[in-house]
Protein backbone atom coordinates (compact mmCIF):
# COMPACT_ATOMS: atom_id res chain seq x y z
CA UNK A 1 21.16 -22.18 -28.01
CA UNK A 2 18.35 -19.29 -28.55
CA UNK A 3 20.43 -16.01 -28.03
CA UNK A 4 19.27 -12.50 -28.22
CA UNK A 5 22.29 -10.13 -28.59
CA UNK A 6 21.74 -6.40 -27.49
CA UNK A 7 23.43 -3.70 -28.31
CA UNK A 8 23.28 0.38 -29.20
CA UNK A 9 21.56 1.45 -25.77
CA UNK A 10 21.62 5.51 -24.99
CA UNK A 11 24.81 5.84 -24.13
CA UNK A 12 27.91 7.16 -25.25
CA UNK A 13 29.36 4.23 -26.18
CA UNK A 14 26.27 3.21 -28.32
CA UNK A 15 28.72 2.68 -31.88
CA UNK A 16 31.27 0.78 -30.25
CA UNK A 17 28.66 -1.46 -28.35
CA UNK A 18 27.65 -2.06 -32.38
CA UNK A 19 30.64 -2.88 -33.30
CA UNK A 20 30.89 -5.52 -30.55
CA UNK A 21 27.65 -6.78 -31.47
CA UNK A 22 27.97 -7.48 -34.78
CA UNK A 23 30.66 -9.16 -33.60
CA UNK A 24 29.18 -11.45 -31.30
CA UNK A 25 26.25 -12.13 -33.61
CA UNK A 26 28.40 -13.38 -36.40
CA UNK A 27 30.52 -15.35 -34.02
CA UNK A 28 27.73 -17.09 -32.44
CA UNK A 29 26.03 -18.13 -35.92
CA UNK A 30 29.47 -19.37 -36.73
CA UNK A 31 29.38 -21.50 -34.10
CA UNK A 32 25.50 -22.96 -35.08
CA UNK A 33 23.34 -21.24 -32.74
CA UNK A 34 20.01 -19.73 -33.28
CA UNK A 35 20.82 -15.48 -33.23
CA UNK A 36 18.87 -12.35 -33.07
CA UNK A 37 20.71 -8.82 -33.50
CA UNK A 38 18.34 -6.48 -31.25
CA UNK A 39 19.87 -2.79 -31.66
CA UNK A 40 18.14 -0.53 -29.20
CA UNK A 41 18.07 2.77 -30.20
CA UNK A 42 17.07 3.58 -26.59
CA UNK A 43 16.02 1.59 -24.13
CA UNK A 44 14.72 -2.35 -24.31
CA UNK A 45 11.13 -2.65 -25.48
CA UNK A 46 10.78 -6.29 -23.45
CA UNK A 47 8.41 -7.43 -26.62
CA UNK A 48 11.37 -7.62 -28.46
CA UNK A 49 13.03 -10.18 -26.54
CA UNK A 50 12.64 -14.39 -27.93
CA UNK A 51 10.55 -16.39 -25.33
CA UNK A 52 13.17 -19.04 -24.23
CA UNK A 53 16.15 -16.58 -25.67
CA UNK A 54 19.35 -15.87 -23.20
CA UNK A 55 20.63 -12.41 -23.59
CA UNK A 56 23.84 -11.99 -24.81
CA UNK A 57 24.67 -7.79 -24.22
CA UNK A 58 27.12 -5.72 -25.17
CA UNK A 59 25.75 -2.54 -24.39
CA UNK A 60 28.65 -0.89 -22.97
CA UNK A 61 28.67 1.97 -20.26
CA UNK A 62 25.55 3.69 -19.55
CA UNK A 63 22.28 1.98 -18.89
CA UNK A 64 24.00 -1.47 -20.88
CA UNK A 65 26.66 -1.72 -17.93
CA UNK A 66 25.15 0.26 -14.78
CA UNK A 67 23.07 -2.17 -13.60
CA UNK A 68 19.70 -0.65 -15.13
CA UNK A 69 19.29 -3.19 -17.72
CA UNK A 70 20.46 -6.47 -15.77
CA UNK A 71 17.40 -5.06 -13.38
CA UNK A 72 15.29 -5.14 -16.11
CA UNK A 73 16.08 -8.55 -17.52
CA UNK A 74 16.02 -9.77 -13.51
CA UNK A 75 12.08 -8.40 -13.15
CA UNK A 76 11.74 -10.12 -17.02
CA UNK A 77 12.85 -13.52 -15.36
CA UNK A 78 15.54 -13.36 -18.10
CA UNK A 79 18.87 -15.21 -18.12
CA UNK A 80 21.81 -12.68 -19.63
CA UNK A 81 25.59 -13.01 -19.80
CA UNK A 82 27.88 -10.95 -17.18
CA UNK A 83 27.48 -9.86 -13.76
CA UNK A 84 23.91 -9.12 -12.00
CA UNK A 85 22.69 -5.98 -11.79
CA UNK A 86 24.12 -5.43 -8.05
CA UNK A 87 27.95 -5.84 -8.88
CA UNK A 88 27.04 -4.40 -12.65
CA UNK A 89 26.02 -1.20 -10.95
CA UNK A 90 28.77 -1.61 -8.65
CA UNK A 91 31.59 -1.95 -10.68
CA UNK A 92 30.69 1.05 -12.53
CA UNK A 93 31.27 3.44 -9.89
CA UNK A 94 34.66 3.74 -9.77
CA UNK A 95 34.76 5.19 -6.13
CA UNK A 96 32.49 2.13 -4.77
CA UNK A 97 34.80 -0.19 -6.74
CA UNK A 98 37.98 1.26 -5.14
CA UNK A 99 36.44 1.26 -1.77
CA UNK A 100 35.45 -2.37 -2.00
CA UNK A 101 38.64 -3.32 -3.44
CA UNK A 102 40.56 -1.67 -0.88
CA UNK A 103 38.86 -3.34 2.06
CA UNK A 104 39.68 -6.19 0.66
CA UNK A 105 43.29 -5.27 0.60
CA UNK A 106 43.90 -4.72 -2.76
CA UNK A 107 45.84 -1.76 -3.70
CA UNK A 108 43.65 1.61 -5.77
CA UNK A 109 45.52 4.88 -6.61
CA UNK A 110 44.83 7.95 -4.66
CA UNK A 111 41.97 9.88 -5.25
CA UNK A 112 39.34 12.36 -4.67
CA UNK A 113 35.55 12.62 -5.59
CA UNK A 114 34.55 16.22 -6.70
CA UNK A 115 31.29 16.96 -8.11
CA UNK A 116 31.54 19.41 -11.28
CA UNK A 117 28.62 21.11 -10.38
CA UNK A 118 29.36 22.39 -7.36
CA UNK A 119 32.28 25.14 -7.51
CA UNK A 120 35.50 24.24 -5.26
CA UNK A 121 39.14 25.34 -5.22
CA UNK A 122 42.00 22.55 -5.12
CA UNK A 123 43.60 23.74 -2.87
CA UNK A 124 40.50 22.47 -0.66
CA UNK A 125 41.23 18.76 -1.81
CA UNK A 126 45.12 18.63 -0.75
CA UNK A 127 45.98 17.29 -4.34
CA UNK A 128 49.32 15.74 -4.96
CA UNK A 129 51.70 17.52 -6.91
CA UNK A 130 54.22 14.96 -7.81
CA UNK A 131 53.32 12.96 -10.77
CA UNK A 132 50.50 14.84 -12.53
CA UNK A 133 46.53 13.80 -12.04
CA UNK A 134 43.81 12.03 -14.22
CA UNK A 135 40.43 13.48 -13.94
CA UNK A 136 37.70 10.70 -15.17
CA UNK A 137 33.64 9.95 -14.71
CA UNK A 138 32.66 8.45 -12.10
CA UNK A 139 30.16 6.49 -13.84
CA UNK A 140 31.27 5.52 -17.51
CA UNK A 141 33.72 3.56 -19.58
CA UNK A 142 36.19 3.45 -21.89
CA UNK A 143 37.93 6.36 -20.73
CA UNK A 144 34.97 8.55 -22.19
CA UNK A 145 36.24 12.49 -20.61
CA UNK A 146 39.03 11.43 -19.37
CA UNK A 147 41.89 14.39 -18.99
CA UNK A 148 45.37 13.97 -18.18
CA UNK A 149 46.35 17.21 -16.16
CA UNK A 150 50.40 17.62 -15.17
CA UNK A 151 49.44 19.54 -11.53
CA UNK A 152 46.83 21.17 -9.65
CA UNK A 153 46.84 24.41 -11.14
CA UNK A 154 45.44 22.56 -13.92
CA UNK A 155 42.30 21.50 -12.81
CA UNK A 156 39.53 23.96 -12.94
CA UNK A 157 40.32 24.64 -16.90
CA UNK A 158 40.19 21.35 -17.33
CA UNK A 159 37.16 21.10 -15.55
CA UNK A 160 35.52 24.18 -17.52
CA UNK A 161 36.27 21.83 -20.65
CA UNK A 162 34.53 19.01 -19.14
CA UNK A 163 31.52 21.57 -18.43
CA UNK A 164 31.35 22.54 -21.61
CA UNK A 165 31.88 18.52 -23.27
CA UNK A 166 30.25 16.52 -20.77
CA UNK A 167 28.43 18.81 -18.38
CA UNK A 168 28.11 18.71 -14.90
CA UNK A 169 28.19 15.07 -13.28
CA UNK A 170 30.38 13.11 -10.46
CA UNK A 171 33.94 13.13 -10.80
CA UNK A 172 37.28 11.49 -10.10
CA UNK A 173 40.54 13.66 -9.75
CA UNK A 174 43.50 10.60 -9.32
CA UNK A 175 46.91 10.70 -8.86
CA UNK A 176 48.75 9.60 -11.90
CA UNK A 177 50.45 6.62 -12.09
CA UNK A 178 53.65 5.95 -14.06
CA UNK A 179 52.88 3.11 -15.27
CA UNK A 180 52.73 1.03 -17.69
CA UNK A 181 49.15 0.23 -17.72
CA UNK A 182 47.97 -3.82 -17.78
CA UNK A 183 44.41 -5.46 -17.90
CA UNK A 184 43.56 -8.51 -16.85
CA UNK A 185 40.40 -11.00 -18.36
CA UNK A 186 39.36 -12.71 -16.31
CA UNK A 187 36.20 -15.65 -17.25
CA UNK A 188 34.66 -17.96 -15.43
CA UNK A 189 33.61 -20.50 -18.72
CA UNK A 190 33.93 -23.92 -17.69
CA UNK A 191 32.08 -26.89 -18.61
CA UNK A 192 28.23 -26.81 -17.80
CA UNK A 193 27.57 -29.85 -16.74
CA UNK A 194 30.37 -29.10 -14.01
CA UNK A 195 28.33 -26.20 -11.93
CA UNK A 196 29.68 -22.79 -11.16
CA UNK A 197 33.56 -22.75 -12.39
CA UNK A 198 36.12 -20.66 -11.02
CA UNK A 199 37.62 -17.96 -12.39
CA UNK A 200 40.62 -17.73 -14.52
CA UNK A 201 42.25 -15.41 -15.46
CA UNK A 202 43.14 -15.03 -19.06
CA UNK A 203 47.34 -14.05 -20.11
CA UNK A 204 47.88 -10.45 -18.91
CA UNK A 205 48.90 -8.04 -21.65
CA UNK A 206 50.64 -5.03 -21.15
CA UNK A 207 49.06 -1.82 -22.77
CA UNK A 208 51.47 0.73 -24.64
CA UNK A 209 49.71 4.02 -26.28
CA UNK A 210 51.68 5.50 -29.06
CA UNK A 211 50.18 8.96 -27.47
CA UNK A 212 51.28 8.20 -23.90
CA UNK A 213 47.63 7.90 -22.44
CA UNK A 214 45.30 4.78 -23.35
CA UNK A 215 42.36 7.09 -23.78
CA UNK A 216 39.35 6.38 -25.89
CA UNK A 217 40.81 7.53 -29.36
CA UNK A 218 43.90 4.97 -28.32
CA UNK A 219 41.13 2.62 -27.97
CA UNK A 220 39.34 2.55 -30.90
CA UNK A 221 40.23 5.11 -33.64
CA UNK A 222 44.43 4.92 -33.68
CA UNK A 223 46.53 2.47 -35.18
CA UNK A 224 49.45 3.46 -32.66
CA UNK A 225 48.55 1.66 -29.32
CA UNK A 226 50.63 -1.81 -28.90
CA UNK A 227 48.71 -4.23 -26.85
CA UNK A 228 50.71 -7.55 -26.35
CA UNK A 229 51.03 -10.55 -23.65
CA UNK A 230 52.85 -9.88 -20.56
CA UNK A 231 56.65 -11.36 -21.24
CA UNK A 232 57.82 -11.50 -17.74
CA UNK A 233 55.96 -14.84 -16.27
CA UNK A 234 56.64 -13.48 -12.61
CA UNK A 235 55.00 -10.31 -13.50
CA UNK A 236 51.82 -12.18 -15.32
CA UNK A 237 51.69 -14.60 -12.57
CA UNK A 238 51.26 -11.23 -10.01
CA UNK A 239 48.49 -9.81 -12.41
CA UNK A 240 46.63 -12.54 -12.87
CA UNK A 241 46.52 -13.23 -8.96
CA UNK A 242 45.27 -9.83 -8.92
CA UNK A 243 42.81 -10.02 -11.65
CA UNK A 244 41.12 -12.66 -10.04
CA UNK A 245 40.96 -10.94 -6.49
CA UNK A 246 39.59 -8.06 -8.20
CA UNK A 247 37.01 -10.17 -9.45
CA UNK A 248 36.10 -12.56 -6.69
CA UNK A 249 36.12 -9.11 -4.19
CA UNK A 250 33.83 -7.12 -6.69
CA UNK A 251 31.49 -10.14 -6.77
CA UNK A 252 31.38 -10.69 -10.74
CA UNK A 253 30.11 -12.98 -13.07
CA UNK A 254 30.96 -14.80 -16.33
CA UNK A 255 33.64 -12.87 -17.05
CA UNK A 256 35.42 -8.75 -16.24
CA UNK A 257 38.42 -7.02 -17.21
CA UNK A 258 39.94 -5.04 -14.78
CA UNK A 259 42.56 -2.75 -15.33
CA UNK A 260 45.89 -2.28 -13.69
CA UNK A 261 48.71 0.18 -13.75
CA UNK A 262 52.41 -0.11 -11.97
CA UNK A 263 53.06 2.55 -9.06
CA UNK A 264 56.41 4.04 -8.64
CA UNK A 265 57.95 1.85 -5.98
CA UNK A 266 57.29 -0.82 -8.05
CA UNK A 267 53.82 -2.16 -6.74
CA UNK A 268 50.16 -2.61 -8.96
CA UNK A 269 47.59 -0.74 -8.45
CA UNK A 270 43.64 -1.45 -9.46
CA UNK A 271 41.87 1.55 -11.63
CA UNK A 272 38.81 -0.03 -12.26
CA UNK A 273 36.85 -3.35 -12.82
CA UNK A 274 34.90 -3.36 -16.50
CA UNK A 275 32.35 -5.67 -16.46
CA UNK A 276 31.19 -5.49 -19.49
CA UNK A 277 34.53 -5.61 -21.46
CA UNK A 278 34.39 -4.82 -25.51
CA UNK A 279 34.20 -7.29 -27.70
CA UNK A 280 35.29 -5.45 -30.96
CA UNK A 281 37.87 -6.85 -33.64
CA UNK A 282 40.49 -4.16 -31.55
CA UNK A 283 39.19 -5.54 -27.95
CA UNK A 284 41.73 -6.82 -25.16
CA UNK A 285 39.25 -9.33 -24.09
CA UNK A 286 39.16 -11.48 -27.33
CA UNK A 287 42.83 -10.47 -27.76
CA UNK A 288 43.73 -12.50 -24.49
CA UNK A 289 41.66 -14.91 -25.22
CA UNK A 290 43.08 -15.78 -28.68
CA UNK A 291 46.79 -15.55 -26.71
CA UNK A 292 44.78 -18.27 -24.62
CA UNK A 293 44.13 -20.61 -27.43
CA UNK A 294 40.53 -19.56 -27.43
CA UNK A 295 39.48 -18.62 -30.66
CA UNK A 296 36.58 -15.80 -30.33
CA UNK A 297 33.22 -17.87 -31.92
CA UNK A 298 34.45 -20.48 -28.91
CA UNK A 299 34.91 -17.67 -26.25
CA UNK A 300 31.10 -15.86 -26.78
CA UNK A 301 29.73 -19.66 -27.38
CA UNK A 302 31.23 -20.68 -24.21
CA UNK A 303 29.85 -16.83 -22.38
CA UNK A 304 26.44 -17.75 -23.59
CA UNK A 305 26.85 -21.44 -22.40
CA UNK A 306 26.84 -19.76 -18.41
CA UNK A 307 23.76 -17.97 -18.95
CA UNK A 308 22.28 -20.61 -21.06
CA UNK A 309 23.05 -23.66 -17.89
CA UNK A 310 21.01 -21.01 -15.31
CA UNK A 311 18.35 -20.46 -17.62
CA UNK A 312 17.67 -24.17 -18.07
CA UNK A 313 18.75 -24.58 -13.74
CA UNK A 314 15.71 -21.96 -12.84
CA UNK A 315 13.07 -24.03 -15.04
């Protein structure tokens, strides 16, 4: 296959979408395929992109996973992995994705939307007191501002810090959950010549921060977070049942990750649905896939397969 792997983009996330995509670029050259590494430093010039290239991108969170650039590869009559640009830009509004996913039955946490640019007091939003609250974008990934707040009275200094780090965008003020926090791959790989597969979800695994909140520094720049397969079969049979609602209800493609904490009476609960999940040596993606038997050259081979088989369907 001809792939063109993007990454960088103007986001936040722009190092760790370079990480992935070194990744993915030395994976799929492993594998025998014909690679180009194309790191935007802003956004895609289209002269850039291989005629007869799929797009294989890993630019995470803004612009990479909002749905901007799947429109632009759409209007380029490119084929790309993931979701299209409708469920990409979907899935990363958090409030749209718990809105979906609750009329489709699927349990979200609590939550408000607050914009930090317009002054309010909480006492106006009738926030719970009882297990602390998560303030977090709207519109971004890998927990990028997220602040872990113990009650209400806490709110508007954290929210002056987000001012101040962040500035003023959409917001999410949660109730916190006690957890413990599991994600769920799900792909959709199959073999080609077999159509559109279903999806399936990968083994569960069970997230444990050695700092108590999987935030972005758990993510990427401690040593401290344990991140290991689900033990209880029951338990991974629930997730994955979920995982793959989540998916089907949000619409996605390829492959997502969504991510799942436990409620106090004993329930799950959906945060979010990343469709664009990391793909970094530290990733959970490539982690359940390896706990799958799916080494990682196979996994981004077999990604690039699905956009590869509608690339070659459309001519």
């Amino acid at each position: 296959m001809k792939i063109d792997v993007l990454m960088g983009g103007p986001g936040r996330e722009a190092a760790v979408s370079r990480t992935s995509g070194a990744a993915v670029v030395a994976a799929l050259v492993e594998r025998g395929h014909d690679v180009l590494a194309i790191d935007l430093p802003d956004r895609l010039e289209p002269a850039r992109l291989r005629p007869g290239a799929v797009v294989f991108n890993v630019i995470h969170g803004t612009y990479g996973e909002d749905g901007t650039l799947q429109g632009e590869l759409d209007a380029l009559g490119k084929s790309y992995v993931g979701s299209d640009a409708a469920v990409s830009r979907r899935c990363m509004n958090k409030q749209a994705t718990k809105d979906l996913l609750s009329a489709a039955g699927i349990r979200v946490p609590w939550g408000v939307a607050v914009d930090l640019a317009v002054p309010f007091r909480p006492s106006d939003l009738k926030l719970p007191h009882h297990a602390g609250l998560v303030l977090k974008p709207r519109d971004d990934g890998s927990s990028v501002g997220l602040k872990i707040v113990a009650n209400p009275s806490f709110v508007l200094p954290a929210v002056e810090e987000l001012l101040r780090e962040v500035g003023p965008r959409p917001y999410l003020i949660e109730e916190r959950l006690p957890g413990p926090e599991y994600t769920v791959a799900v792909v959709a790989l199959g073999d080609p010549a077999d159509g559109d597969p279903a999806p399936v979800a990968l083994p569960p695994l069970r997230i444990l921060p050695g700092g108590g909140v999987f935030d972005y520094a758990a993510k990427y720049q401690r040593d401290d977070t344990i991140e290991e397969v689900v033990p209880d079969p029951d338990l991974a049979a629930r997730l994955a049942a979920l995982g793959v609602a989540a998916y089907r209800a949000a619409g996605c493609r390829d492959l997502a990750r969504t991510d799942v904490m436990a409620t106090a009476d004993g329930d799950l609960a959906v945060l979010e649905i990343n469709t664009l999940p990391g793909m970094t040596g530290r990733s959970l993606t490539p982690l359940a896939a390896r706990a799958a038997g799916i080494p990682f050259p196979v996994l981004c081979e077999r990604l690039a397969a699905r956009a590869w088989t509608r690339q070659e369907a459309h001519r």
